[in-house]
C-alpha atoms as a PDB file:
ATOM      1  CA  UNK A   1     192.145-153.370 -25.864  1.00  0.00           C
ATOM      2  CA  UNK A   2     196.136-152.287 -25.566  1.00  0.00           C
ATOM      3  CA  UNK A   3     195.996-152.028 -29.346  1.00  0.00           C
ATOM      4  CA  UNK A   4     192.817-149.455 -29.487  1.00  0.00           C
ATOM      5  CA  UNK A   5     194.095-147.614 -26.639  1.00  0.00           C
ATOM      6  CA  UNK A   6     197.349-146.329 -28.370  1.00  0.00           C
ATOM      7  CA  UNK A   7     195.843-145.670 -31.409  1.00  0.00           C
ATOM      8  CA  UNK A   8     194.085-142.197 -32.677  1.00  0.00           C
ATOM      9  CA  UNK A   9     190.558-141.525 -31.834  1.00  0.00           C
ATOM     10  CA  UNK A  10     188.742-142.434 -34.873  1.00  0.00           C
ATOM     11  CA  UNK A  11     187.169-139.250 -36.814  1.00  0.00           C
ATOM     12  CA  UNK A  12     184.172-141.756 -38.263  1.00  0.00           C
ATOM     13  CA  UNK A  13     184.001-145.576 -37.966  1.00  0.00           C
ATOM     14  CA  UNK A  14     182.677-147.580 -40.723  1.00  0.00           C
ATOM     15  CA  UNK A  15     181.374-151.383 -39.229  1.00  0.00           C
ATOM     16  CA  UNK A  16     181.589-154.760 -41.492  1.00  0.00           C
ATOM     17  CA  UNK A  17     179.775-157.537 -40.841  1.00  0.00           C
ATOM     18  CA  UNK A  18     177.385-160.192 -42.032  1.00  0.00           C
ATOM     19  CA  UNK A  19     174.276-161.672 -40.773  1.00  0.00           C
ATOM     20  CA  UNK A  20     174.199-162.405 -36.670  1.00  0.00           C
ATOM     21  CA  UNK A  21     177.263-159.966 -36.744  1.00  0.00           C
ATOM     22  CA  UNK A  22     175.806-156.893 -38.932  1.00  0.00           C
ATOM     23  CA  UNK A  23     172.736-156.474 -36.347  1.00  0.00           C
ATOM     24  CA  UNK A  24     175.844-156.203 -34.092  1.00  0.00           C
ATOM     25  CA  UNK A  25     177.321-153.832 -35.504  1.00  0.00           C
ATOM     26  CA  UNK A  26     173.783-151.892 -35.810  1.00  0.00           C
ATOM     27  CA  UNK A  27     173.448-152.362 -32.698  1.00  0.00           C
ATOM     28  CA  UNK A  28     177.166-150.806 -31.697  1.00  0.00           C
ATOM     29  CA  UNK A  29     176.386-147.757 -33.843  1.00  0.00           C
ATOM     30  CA  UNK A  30     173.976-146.500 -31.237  1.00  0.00           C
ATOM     31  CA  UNK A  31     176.807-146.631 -28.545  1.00  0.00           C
ATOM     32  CA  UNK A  32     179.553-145.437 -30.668  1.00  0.00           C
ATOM     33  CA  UNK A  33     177.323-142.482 -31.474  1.00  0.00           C
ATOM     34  CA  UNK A  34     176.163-141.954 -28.503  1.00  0.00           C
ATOM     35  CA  UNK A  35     178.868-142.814 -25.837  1.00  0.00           C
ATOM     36  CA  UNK A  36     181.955-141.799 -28.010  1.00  0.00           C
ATOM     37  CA  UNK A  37     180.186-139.314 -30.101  1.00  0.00           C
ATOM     38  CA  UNK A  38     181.858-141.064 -32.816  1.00  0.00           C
ATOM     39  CA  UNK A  39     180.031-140.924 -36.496  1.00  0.00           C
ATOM     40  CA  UNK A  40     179.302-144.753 -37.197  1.00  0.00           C
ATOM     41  CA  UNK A  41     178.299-146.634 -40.463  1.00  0.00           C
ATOM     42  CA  UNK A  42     177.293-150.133 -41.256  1.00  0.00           C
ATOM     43  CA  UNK A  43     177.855-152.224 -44.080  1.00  0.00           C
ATOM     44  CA  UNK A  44     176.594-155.979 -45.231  1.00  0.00           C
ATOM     45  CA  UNK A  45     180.396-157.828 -45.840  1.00  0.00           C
ATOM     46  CA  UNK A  46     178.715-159.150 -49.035  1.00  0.00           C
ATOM     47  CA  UNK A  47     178.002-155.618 -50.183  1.00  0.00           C
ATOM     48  CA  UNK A  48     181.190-153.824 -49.199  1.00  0.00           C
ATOM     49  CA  UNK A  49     183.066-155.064 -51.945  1.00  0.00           C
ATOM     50  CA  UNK A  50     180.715-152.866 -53.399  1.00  0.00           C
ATOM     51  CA  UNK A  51     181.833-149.782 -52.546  1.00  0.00           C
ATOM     52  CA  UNK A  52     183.808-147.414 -54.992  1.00  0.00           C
ATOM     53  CA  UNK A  53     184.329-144.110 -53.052  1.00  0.00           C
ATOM     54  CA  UNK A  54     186.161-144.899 -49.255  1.00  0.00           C
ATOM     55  CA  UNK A  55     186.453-142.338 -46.735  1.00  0.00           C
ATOM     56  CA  UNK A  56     190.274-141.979 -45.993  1.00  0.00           C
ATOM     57  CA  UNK A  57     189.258-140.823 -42.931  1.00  0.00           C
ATOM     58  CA  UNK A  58     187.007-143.416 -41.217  1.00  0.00           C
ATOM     59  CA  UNK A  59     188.680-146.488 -39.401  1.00  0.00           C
ATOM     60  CA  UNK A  60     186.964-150.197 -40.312  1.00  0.00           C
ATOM     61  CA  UNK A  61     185.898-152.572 -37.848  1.00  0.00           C
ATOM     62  CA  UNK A  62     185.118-155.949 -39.903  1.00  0.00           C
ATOM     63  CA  UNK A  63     183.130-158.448 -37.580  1.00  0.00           C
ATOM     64  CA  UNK A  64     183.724-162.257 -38.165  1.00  0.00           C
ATOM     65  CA  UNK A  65     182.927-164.400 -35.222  1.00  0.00           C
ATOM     66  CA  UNK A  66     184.591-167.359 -37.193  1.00  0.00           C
ATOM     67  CA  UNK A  67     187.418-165.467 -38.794  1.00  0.00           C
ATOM     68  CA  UNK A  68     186.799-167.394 -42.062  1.00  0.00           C
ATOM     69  CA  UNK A  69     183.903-165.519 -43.157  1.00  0.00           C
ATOM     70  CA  UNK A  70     184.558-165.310 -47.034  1.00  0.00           C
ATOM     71  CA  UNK A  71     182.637-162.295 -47.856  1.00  0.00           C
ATOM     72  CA  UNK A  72     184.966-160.096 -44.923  1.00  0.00           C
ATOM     73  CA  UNK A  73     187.859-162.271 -46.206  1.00  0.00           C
ATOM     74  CA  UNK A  74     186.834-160.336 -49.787  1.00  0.00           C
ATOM     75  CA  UNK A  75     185.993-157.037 -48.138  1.00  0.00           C
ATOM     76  CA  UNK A  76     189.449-156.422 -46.041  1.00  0.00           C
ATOM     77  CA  UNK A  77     191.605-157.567 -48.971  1.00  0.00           C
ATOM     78  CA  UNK A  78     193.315-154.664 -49.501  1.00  0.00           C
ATOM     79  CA  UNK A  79     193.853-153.441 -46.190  1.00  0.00           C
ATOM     80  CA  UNK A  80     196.830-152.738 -44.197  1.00  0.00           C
ATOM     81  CA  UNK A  81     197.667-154.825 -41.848  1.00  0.00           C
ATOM     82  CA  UNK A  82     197.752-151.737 -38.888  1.00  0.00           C
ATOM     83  CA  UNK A  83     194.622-149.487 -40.303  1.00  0.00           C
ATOM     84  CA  UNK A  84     191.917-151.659 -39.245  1.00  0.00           C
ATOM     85  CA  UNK A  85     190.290-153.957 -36.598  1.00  0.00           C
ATOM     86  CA  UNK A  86     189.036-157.383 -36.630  1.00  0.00           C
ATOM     87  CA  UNK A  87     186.533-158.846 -33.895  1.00  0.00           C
ATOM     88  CA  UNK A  88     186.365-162.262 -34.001  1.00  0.00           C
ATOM     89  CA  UNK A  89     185.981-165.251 -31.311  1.00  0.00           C
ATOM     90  CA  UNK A  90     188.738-166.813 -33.672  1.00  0.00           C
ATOM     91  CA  UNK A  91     191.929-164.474 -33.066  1.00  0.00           C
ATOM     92  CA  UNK A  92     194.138-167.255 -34.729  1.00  0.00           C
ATOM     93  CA  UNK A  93     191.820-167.834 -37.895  1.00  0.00           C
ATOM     94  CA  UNK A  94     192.968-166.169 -41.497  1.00  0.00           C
ATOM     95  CA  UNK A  95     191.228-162.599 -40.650  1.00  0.00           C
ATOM     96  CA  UNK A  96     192.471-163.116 -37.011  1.00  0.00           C
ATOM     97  CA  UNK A  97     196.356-163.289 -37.630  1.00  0.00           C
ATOM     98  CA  UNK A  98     196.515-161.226 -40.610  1.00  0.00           C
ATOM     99  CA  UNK A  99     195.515-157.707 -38.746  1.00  0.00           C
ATOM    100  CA  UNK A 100     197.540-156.022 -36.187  1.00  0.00           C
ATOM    101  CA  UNK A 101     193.859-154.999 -33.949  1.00  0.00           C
ATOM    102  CA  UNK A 102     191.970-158.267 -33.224  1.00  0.00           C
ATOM    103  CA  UNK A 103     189.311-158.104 -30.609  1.00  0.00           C
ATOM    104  CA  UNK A 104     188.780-161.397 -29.220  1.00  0.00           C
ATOM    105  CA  UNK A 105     185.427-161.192 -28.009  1.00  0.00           C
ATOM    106  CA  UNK A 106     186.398-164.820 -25.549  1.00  0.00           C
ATOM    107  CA  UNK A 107     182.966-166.467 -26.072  1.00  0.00           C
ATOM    108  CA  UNK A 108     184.904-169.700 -26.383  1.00  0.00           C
ATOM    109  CA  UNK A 109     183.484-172.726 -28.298  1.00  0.00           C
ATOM    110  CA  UNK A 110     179.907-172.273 -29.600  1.00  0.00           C
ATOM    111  CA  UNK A 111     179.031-175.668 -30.992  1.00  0.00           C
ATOM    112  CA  UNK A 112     175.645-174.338 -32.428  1.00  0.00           C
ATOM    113  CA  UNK A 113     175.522-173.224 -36.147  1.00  0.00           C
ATOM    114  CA  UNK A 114     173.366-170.081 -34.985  1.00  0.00           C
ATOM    115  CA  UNK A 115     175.430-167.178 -33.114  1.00  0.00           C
ATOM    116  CA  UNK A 116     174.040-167.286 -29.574  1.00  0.00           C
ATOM    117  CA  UNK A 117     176.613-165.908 -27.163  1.00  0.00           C
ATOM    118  CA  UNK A 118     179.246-165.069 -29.646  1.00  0.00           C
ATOM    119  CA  UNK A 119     176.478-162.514 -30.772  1.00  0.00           C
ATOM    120  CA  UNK A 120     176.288-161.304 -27.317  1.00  0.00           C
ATOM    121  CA  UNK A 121     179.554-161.167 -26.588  1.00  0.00           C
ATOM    122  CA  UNK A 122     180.578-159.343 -30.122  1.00  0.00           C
ATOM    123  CA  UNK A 123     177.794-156.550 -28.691  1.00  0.00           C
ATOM    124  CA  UNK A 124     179.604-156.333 -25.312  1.00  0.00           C
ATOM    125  CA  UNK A 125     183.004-156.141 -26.881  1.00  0.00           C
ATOM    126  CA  UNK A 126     181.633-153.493 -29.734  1.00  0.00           C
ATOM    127  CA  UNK A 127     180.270-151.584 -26.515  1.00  0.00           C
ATOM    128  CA  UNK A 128     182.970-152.326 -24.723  1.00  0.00           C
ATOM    129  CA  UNK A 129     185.347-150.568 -27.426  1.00  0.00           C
ATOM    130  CA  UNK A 130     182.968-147.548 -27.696  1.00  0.00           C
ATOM    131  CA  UNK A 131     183.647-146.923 -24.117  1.00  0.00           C
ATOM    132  CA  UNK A 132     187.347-147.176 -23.916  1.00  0.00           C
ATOM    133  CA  UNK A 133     186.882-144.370 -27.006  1.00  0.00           C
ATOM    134  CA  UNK A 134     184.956-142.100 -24.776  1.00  0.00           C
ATOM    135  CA  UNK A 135     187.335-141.737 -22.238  1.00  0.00           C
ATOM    136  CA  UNK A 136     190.431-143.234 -20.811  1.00  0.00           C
ATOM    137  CA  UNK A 137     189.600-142.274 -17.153  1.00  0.00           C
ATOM    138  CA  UNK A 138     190.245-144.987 -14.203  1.00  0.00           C
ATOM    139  CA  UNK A 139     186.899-144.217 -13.128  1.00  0.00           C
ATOM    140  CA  UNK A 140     185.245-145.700 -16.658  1.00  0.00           C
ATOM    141  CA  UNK A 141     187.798-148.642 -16.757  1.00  0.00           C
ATOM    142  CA  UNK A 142     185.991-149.423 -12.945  1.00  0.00           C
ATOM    143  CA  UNK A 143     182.540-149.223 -14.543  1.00  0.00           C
ATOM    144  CA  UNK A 144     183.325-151.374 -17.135  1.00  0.00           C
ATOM    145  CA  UNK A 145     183.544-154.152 -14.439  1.00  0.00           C
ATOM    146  CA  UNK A 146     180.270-152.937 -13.481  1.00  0.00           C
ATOM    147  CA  UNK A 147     178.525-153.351 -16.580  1.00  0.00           C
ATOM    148  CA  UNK A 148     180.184-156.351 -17.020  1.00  0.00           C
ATOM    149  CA  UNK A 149     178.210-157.948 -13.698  1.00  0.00           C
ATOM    150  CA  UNK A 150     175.028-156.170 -14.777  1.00  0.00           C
ATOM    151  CA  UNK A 151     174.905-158.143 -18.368  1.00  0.00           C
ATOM    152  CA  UNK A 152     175.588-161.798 -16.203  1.00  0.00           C
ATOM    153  CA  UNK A 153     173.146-160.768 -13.652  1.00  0.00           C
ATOM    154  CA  UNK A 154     170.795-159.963 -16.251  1.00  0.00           C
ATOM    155  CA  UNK A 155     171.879-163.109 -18.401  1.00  0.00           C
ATOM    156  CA  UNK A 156     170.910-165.393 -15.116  1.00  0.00           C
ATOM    157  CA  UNK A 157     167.830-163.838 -14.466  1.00  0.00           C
ATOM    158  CA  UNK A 158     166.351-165.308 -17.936  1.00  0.00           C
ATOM    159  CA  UNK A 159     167.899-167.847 -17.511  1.00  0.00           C
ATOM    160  CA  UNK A 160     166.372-168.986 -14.041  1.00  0.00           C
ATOM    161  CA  UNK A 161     162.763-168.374 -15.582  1.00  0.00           C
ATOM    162  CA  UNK A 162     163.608-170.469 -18.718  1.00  0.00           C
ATOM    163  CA  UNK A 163     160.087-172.386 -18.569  1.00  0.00           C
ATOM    164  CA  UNK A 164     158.319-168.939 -18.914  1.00  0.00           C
ATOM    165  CA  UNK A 165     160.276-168.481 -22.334  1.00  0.00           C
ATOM    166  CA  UNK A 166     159.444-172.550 -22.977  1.00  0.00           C
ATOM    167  CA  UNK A 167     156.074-171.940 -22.183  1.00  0.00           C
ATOM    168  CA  UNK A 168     155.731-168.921 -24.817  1.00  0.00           C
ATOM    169  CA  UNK A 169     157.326-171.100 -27.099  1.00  0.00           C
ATOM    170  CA  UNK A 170     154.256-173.766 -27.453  1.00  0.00           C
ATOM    171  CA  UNK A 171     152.301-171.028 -28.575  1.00  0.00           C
ATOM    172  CA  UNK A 172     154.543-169.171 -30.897  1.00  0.00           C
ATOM    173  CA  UNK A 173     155.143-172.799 -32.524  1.00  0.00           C
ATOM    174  CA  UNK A 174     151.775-172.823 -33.653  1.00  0.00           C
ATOM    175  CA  UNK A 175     152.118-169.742 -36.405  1.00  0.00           C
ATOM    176  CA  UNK A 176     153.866-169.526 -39.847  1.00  0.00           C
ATOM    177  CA  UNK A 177     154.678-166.167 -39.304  1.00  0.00           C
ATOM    178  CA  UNK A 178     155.886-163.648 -36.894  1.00  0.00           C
ATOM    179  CA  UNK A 179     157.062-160.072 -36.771  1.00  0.00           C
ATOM    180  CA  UNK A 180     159.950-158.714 -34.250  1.00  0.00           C
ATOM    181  CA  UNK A 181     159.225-155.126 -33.206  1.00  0.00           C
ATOM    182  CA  UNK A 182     162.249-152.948 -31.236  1.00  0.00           C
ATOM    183  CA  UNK A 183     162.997-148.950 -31.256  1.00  0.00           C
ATOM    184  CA  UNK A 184     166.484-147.351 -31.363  1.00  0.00           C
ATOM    185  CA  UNK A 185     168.550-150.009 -29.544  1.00  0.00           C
ATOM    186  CA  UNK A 186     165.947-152.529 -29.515  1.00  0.00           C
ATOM    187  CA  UNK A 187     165.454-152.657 -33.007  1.00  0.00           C
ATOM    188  CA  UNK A 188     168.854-154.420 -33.771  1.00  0.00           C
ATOM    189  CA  UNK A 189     167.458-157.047 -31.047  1.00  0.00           C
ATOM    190  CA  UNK A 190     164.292-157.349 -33.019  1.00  0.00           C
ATOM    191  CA  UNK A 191     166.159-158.488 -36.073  1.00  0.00           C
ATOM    192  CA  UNK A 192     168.419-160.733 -34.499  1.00  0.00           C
ATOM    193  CA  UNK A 193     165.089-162.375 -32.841  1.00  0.00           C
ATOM    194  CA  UNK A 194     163.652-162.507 -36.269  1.00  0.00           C
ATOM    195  CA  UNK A 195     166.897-164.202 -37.632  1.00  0.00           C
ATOM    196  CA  UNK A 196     166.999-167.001 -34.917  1.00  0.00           C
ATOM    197  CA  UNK A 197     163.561-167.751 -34.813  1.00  0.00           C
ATOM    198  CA  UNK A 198     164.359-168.448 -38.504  1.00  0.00           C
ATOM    199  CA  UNK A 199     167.273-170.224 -38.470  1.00  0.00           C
ATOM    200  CA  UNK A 200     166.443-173.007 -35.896  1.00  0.00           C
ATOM    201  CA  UNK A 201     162.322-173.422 -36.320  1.00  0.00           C
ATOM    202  CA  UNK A 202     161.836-172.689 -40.132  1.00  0.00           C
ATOM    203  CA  UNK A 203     159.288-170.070 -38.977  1.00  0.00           C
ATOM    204  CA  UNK A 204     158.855-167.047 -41.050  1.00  0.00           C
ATOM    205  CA  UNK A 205     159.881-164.011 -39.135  1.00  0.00           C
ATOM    206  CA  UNK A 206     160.382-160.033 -40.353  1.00  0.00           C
ATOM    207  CA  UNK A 207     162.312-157.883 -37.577  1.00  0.00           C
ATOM    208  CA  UNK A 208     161.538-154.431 -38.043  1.00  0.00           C
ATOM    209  CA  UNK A 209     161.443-151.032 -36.659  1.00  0.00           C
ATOM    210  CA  UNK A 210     158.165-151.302 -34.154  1.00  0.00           C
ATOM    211  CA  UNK A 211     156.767-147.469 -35.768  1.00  0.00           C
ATOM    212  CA  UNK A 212     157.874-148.698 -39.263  1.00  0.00           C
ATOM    213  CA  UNK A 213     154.606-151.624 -39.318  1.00  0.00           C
ATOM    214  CA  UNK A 214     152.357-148.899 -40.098  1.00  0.00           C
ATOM    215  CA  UNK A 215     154.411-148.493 -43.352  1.00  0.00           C
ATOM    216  CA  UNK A 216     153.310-151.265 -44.931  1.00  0.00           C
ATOM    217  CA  UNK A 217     154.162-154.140 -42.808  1.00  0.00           C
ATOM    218  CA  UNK A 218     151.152-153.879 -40.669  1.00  0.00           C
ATOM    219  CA  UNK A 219     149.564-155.793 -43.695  1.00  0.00           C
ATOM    220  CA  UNK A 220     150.704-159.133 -42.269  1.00  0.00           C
ATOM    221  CA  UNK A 221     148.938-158.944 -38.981  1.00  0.00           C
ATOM    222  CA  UNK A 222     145.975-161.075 -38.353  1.00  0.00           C
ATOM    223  CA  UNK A 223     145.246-163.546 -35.803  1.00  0.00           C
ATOM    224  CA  UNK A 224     147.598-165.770 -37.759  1.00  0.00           C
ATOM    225  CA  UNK A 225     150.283-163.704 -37.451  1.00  0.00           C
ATOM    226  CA  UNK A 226     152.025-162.682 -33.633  1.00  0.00           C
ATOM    227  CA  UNK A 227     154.141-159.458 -32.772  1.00  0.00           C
ATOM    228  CA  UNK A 228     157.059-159.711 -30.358  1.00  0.00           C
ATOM    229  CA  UNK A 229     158.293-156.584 -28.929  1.00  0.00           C
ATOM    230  CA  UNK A 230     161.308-155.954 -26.901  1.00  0.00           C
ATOM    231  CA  UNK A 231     161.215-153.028 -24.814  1.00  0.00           C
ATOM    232  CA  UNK A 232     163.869-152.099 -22.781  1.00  0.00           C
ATOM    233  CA  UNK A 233     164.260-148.462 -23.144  1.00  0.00           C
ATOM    234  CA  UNK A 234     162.171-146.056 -21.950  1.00  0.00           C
ATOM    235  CA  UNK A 235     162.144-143.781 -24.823  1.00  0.00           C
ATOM    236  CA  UNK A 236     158.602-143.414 -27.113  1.00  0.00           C
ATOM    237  CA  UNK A 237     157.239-146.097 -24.859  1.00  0.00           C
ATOM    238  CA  UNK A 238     153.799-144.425 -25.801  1.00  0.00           C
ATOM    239  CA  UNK A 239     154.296-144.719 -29.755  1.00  0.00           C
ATOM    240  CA  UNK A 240     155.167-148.612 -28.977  1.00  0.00           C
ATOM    241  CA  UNK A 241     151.987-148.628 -26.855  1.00  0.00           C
ATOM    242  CA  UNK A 242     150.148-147.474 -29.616  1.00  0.00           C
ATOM    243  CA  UNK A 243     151.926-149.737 -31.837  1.00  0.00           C
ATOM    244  CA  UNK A 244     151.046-152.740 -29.861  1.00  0.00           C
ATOM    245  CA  UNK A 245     147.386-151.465 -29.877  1.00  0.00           C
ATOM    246  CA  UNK A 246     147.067-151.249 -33.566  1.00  0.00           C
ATOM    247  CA  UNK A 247     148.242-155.129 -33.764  1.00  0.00           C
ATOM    248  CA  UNK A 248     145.287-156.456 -30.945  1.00  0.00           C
ATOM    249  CA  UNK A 249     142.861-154.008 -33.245  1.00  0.00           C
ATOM    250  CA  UNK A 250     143.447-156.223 -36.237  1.00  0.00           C
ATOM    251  CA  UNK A 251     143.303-159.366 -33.950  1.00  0.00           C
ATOM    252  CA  UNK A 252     146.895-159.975 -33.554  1.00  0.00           C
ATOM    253  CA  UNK A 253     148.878-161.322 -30.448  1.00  0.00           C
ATOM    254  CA  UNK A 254     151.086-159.380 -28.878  1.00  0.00           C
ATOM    255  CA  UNK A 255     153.788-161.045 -26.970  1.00  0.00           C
ATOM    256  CA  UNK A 256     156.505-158.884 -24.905  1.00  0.00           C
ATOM    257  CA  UNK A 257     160.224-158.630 -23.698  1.00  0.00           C
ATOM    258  CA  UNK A 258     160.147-155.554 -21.253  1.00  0.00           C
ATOM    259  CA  UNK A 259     162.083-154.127 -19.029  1.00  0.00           C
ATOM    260  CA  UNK A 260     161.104-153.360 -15.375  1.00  0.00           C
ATOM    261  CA  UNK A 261     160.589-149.503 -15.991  1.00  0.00           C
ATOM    262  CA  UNK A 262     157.980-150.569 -18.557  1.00  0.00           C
ATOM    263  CA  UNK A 263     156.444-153.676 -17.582  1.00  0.00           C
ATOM    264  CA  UNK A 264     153.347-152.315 -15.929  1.00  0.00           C
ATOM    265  CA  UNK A 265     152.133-150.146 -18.675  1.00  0.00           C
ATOM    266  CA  UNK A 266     153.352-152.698 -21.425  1.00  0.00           C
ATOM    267  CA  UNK A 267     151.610-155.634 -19.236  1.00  0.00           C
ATOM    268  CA  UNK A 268     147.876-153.402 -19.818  1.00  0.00           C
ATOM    269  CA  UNK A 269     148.503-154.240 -23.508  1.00  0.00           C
ATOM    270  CA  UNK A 270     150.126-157.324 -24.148  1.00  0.00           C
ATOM    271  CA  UNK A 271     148.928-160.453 -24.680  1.00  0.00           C
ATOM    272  CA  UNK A 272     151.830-162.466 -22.636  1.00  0.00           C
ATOM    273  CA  UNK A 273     155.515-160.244 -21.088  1.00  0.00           C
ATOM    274  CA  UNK A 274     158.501-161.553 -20.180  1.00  0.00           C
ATOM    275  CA  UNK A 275     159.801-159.320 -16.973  1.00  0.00           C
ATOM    276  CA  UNK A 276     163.478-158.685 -17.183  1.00  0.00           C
ATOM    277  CA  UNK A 277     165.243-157.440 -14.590  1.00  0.00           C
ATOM    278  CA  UNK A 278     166.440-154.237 -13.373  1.00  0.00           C
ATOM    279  CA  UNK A 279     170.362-154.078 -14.367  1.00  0.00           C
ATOM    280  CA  UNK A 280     172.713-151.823 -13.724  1.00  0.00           C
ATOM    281  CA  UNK A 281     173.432-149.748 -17.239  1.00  0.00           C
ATOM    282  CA  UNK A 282     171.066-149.567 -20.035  1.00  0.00           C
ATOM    283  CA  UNK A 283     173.287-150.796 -22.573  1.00  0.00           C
ATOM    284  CA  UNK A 284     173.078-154.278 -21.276  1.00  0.00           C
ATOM    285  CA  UNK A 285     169.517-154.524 -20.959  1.00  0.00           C
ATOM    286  CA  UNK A 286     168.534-155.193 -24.655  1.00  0.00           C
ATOM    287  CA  UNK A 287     171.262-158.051 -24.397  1.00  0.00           C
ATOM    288  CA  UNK A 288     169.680-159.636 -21.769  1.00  0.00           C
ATOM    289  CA  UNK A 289     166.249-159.252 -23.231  1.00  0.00           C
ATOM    290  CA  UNK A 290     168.198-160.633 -26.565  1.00  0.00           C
ATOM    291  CA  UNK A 291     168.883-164.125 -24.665  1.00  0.00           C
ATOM    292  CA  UNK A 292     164.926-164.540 -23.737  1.00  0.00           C
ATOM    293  CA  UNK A 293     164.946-164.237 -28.237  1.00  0.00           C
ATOM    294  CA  UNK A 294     167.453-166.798 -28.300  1.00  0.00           C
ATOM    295  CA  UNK A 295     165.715-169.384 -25.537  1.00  0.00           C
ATOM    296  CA  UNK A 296     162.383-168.997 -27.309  1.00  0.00           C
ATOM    297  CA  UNK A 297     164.130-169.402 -31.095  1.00  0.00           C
ATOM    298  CA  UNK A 298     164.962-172.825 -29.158  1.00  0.00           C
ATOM    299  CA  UNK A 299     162.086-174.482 -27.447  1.00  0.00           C
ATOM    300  CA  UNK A 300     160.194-173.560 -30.433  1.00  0.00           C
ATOM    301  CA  UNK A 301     162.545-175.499 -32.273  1.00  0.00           C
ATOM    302  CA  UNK A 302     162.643-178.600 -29.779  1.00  0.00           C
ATOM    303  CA  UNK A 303     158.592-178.361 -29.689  1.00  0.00           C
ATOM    304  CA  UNK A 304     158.777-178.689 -33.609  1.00  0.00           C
ATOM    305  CA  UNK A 305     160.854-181.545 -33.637  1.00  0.00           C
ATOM    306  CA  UNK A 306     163.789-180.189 -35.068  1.00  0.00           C
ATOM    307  CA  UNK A 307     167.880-179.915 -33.834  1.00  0.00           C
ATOM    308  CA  UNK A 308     168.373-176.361 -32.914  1.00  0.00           C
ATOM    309  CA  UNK A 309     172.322-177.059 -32.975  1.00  0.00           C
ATOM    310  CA  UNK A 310     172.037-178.448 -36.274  1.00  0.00           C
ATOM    311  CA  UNK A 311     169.686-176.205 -38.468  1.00  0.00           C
ATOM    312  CA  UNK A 312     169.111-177.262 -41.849  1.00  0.00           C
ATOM    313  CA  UNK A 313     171.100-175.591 -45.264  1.00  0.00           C
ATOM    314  CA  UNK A 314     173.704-173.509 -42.874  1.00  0.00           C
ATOM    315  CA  UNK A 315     177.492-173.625 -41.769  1.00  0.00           C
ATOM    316  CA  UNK A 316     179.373-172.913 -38.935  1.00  0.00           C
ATOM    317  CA  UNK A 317     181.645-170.771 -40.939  1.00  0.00           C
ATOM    318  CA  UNK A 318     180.501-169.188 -43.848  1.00  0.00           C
ATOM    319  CA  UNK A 319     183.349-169.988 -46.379  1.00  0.00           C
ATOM    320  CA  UNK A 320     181.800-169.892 -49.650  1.00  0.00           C
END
């Protein structure tokens, strides 16, 4: 980040991206707002091109974990080299060398189509970038090391109760349907779960805001159709209760990714939980409950039959 450092403080920020990396830049718009007090936008890259009246006085982030993206290729072409930022996982791709800021986010090679850790580490380095904008103290540079530990420890935690998320996964392969519920930071989650489970298993799935079912949505929801909340935060936790209530009512299944500070109340409810556990920061914990999302997006795949690394009609790189 020697490139963000030296530059201005941003008066508004204005984040780019498409698909797997617009719900991460949703997702970073709680954290620049609320870490770096820092009014935050987001735009589809498709729909950017779109726009007629810019604000001379907001700073772009475009979002590309390929760096070929066509639609951000479209939406940065007439910016200067120095005004902007790119975050990619691709710093020597065509968006990657042609900007002066380039995050790379280091996820490496990701050999499946669908974003799994390139989405998490675009969050982190979003996050990470809203931090270094709060404040340039030594003491927050230490606690970014912190946080950094907190979202691996949290990471291996789901990861060393993988046949919990497999077993979930035989059952959620049965439906046609599902709905992803999440509040404030968890909602982002909820529509990157929705987008996975998608991509990989050819299951329907809406993500949605978990108070925003009762708007219409809640419709869908039968015994036919499951609800899978993420709930790491413990804001509203009784509106989400009574969310998850009004689902069982109309014989629905409620399954849940929780945090520790609400698994007890949350387990009352639920149908099945997934426990994460208790990390330092609570910024990382809707990324860690985002990789129990991914893991069950992929045994339902495998108990469909299908290739999870090779998902039908879609690209690495989104060039056309």
């Amino acid at each position: 980040y020697s490139t963000s450092k030296h530059r201005p403080r941003p008066d508004r920020l204005h984040l780019i991206g498409c698909g797997s990396s617009y719900y991460a830049a949703m997702w970073a718009k709680v954290w620049f707002e609320t870490i770096a007090k820092i009014p935050t936008k987001v735009t589809y890259g498709s729909e950017a091109i779109n726009i007629t009246l810019k604000d001379p006085k907001e700073t772009r982030i475009y979002i590309t974990q390929s760096g070929e993206t066509k639609d951000i290729i479209r939406a940065s072409h007439n910016e200067k080299s120095d005004s902007i930022f790119i975050v990619t996982n691709q710093p020597f791709s065509h968006l990657g060398s042609s900007f002066f800021n380039t995050i790379d986010i280091g996820a490496n090679i990701e050999r499946g189509v669908a974003a799994t850790k390139t989405f998490t580490l675009t969050c982190y380095a979003l996050w990470e970038l809203a931090w270094h904008w709060s404040s340039e103290s030594k003491e927050n540079e230490l606690k970014v090391l912190d946080y950094q530990d907190a979202l691996a420890e949290g990471i291996k935690h789901v990861l060393d109760r993988e046949q919990t998320v497999a077993t979930i996964a035989k059952m959620i392969a049965r439906y046609d349907n599902a709905l992803f519920l999440g509040r404030h930071w968890d909602y982002p989650i909820a529509l990157e779960g929705a987008l996975k489970l998608k991509e990989v298993s050819y299951i329907h799935a809406e993500g949605m805001p978990a108070a925003e079912m009762k708007h219409g949505p809640i419709a869908l929801v039968d015994e036919k159709t499951p609800s899978i909340f993420t709930v790491t935060g413990s804001f509203d936790i009784d509106t989400i209760i009574s969310n998850m209530r009004e689902v069982k009512s109309r014989n629905g299944k409620v399954f849940a990714v929780v945090s520790p500070v609400n698994y007890d109340r949350v387990k009352e409810v639920a149908d099945w939980t997934f426990r994460t556990c208790d990390i330092h920061g609570v910024a990382m914990e809707p990324l860690a409950a985002n990789v129990v999302l991914q893991l069950l997006a992929y045994h339902v795949a495998v108990e469909k039959g299908l290739n999870p690394d090779r998902p039908r009609n879609l690209a690495k790189s989104v060039t056309v």
